[in-house]
Protein backbone atom coordinates (compact mmCIF):
# COMPACT_ATOMS: atom_id res chain seq x y z
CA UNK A 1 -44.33 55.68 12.44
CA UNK A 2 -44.29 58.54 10.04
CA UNK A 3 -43.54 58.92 6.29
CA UNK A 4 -40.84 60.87 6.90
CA UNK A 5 -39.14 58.64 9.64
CA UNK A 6 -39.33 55.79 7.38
CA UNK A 7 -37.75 58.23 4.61
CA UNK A 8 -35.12 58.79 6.93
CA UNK A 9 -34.07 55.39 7.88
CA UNK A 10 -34.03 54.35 4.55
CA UNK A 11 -32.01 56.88 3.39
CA UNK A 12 -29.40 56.26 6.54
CA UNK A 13 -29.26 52.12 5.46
CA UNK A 14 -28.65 53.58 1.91
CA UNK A 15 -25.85 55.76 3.10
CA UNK A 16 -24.26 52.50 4.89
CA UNK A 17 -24.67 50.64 2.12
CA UNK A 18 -22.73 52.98 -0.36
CA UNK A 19 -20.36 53.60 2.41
CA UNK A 20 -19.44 49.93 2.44
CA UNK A 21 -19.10 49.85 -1.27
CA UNK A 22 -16.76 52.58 -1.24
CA UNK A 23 -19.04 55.51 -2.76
CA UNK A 24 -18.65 58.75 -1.28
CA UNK A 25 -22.06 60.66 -2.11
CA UNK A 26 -25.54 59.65 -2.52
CA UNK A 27 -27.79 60.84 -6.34
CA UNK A 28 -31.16 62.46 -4.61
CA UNK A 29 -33.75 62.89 -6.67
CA UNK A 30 -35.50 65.91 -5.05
CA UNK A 31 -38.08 67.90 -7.01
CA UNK A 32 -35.76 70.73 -8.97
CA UNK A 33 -37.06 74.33 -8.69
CA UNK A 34 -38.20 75.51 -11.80
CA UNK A 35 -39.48 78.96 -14.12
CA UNK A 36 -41.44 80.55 -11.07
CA UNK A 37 -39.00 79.26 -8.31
CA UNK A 38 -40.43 81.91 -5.43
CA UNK A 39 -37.85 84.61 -3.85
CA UNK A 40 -34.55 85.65 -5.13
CA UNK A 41 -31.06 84.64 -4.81
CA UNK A 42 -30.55 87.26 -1.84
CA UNK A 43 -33.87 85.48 -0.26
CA UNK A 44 -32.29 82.29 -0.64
CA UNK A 45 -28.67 83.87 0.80
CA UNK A 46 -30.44 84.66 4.27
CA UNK A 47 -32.24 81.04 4.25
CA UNK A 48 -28.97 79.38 3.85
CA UNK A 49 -27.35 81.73 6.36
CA UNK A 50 -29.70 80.25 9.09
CA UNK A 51 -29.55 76.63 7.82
CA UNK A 52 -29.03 73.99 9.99
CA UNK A 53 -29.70 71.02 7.63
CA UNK A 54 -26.72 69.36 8.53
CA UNK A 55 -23.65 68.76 11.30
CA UNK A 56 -21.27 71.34 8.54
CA UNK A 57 -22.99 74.83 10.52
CA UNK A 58 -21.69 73.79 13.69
CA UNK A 59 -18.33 74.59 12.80
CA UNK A 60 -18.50 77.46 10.41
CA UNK A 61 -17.75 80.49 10.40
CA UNK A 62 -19.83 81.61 7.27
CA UNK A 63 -21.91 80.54 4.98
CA UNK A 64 -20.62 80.97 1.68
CA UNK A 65 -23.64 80.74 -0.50
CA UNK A 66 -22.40 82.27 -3.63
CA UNK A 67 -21.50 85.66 -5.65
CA UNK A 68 -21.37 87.41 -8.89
CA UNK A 69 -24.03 88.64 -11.49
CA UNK A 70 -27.47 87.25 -11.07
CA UNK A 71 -28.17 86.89 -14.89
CA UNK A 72 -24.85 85.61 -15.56
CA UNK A 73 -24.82 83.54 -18.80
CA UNK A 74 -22.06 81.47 -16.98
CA UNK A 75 -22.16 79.80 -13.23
CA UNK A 76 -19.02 78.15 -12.26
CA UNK A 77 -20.35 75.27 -9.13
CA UNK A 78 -16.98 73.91 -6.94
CA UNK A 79 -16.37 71.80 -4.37
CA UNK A 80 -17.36 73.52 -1.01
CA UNK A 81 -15.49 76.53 0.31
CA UNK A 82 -12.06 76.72 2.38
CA UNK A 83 -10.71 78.20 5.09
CA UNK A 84 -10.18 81.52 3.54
CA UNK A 85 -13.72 81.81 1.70
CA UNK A 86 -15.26 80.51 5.20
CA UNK A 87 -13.39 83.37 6.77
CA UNK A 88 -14.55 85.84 4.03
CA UNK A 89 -18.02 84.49 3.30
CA UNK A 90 -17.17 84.26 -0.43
CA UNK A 91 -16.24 81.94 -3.18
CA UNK A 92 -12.78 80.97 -4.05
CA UNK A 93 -10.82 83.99 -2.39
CA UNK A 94 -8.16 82.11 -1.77
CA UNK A 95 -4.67 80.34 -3.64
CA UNK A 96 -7.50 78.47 -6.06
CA UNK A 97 -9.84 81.61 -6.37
CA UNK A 98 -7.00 83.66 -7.71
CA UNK A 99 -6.50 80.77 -10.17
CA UNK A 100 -10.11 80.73 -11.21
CA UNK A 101 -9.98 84.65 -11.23
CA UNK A 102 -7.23 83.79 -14.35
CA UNK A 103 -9.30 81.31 -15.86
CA UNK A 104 -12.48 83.73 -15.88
CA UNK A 105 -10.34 86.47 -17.39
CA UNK A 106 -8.49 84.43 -19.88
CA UNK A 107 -12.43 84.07 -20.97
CA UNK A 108 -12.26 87.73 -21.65
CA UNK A 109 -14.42 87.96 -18.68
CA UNK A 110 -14.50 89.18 -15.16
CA UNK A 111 -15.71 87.92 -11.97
CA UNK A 112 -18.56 90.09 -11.92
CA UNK A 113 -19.56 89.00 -15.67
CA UNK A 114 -20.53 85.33 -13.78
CA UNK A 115 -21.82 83.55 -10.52
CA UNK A 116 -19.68 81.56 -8.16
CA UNK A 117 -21.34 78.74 -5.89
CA UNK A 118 -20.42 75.84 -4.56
CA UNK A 119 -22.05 72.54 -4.30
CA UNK A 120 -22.35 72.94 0.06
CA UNK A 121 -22.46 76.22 0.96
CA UNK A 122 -20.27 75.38 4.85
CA UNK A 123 -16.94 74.73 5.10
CA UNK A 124 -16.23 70.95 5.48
CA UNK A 125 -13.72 70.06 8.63
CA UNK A 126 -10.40 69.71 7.45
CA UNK A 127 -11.12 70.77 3.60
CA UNK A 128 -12.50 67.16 3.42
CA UNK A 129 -14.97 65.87 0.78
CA UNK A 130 -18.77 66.57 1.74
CA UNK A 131 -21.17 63.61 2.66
CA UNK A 132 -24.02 62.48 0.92
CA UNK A 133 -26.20 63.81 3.33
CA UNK A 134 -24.18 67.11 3.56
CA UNK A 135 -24.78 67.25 -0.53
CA UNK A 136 -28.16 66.21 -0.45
CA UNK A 137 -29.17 69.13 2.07
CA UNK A 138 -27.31 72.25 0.15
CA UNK A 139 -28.98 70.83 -3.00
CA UNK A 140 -31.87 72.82 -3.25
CA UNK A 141 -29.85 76.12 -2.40
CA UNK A 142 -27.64 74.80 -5.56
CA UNK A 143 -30.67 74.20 -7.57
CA UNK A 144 -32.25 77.64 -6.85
CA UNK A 145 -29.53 79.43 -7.59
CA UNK A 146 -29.58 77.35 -11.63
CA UNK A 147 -33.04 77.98 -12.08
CA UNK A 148 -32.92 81.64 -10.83
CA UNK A 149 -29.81 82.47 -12.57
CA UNK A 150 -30.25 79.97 -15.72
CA UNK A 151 -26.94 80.01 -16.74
CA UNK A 152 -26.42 79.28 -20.96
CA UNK A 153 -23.83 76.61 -19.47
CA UNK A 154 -22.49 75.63 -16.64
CA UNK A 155 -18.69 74.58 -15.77
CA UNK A 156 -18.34 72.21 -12.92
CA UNK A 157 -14.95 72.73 -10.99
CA UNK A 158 -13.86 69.31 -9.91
CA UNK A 159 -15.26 65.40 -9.80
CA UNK A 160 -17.57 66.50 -6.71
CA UNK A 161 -19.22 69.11 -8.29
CA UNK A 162 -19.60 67.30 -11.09
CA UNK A 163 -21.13 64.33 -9.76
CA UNK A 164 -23.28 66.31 -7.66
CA UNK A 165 -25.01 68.25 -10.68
CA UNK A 166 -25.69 65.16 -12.40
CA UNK A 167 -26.06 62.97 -10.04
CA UNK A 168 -23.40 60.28 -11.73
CA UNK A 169 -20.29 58.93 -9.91
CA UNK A 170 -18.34 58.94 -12.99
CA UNK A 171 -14.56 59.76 -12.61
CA UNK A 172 -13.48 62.96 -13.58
CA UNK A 173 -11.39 61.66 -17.18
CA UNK A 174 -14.56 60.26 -18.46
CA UNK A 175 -16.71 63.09 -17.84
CA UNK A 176 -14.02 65.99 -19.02
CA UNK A 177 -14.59 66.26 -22.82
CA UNK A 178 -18.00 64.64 -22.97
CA UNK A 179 -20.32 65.95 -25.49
CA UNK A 180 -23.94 66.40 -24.70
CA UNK A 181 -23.54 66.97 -21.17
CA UNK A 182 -26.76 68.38 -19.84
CA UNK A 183 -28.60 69.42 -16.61
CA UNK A 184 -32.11 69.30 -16.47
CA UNK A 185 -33.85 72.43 -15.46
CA UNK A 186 -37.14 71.30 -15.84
CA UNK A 187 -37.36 67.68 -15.54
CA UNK A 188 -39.76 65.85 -18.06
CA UNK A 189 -39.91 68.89 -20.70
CA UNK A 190 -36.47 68.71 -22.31
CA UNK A 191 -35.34 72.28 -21.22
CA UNK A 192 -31.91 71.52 -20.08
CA UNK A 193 -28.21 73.67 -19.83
CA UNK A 194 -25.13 72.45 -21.20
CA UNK A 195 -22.35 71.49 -18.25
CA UNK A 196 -18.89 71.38 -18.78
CA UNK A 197 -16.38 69.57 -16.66
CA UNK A 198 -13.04 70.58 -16.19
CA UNK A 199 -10.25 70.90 -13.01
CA UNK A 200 -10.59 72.01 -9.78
CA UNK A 201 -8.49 75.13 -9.65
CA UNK A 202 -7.14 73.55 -6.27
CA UNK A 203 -5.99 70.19 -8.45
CA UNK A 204 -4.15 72.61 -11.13
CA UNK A 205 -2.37 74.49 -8.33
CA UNK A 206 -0.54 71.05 -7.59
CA UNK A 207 -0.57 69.55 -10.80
CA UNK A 208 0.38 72.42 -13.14
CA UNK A 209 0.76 69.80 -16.36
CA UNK A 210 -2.87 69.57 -16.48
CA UNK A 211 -3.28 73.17 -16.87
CA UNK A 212 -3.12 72.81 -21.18
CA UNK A 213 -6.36 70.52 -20.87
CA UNK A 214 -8.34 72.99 -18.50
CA UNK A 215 -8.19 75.24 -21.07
CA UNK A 216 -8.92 72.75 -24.00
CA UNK A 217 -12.21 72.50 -21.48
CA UNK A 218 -12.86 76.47 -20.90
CA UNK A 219 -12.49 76.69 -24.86
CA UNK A 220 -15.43 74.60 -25.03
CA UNK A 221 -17.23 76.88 -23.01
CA UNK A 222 -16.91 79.89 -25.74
CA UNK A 223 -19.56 78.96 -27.83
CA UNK A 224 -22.05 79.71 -25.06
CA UNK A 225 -20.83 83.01 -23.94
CA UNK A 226 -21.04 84.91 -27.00
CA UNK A 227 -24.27 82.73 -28.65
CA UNK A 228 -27.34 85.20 -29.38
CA UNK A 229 -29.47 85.00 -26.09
């Protein structure tokens, strides 16, 4: 029996295990591309568009792998896309996008001034929550895109994205507002970028009270965008 197989069927009784418990991902602790990650984002575009990783290509449409300016000083990671963005093959196009498109320019910024991704990169049946093992095999398209773009901060979208980035399972209230907040780029060496936590655009479409603290949370995101590089 190989390494590998054994890999796999201890990550499958892992999966049970937090299934039973109620916990609806799984932290993986894959090595993190770093400075010198090979190819570019476009490279890494056409190697998700043939990914087969896991059961979400079977139903897709597209893969939605991400958009917006390569250097961007600010990447903005969601949930997974929709019907619409698996339709159009990009990022929040749809009721939540044009939200988000507001939030970005309330920033005094436009969509092309940042990148767009989302934590899976298919469209999950039924809009549901990805898997572990759905997370776990779109993470090192998510973690290419960080170290190739290397944002100056990053604003998670949402309690998935969130707890996929860091790799917590932290609800959303105690994460929102929490100084210090970093992702490390380079494990072991300290060089990390600041995340911010606020809303899904989709959750402020419904609950349109909470739309005062998303913007407490963008505010906090204004130091970073006009900092000397």
């Amino acid at each position: 029996m190989t390494d590998a197989t054994l890999t796999a069927r201890a990550v499958r009784a892992r999966l049970r295990l937090e299934a039973l418990s109620g916990i609806a991902w799984l932290p993986v602790s894959q090595p993190q591309p770093v400075r010198g990650t090979p190819g570019t984002l476009a490279e890494w575009a056409a190697m998700a568009a043939g990914c087969r990783a896991c059961r979400l290509c079977e139903g897709r449409h597209s893969v939605v792998f991400g958009e917006g300016n390569p250097a961007a000083r600010l990447l903005f990671i969601g949930e997974a896309p929709g019907a619409d963005e698996d339709l159009q093959g990009r990022p929040f196009v749809g009721a939540a996008g044009g939200l988000l498109t507001k939030m970005i320019q309330a920033l005094t910024l436009s969509r092309d001034d940042v990148y767009i991704a989302n934590t899976v990169k298919c469209r999950p049946p039924g809009n549901r929550v990805p898997q572990p093992e759905e997370l776990a095999a779109c993470r090192r398209f998510l973690e290419a895109q960080v170290a190739l773009i290397r944002p100056k901060v990053i604003c998670t979208l949402g309690r998935t994205a969130a707890n996929a980035l860091l790799n917590c399972d932290a609800p959303l209230g105690a994460l929102r507002g929490l100084a210090g907040t970093r992702y490390q780029l380079v494990p072991g060496t300290g060089e990390e970028i600041p995340v911010i936590v606020t809303y899904h655009p989709a959750h402020l479409l419904r609950h349109p009270e909470a739309k005062r603290d998303a913007w407490t949370d963008l505010q906090r995101l204004l130091p970073y965008l006009h900092a000397a590089p």
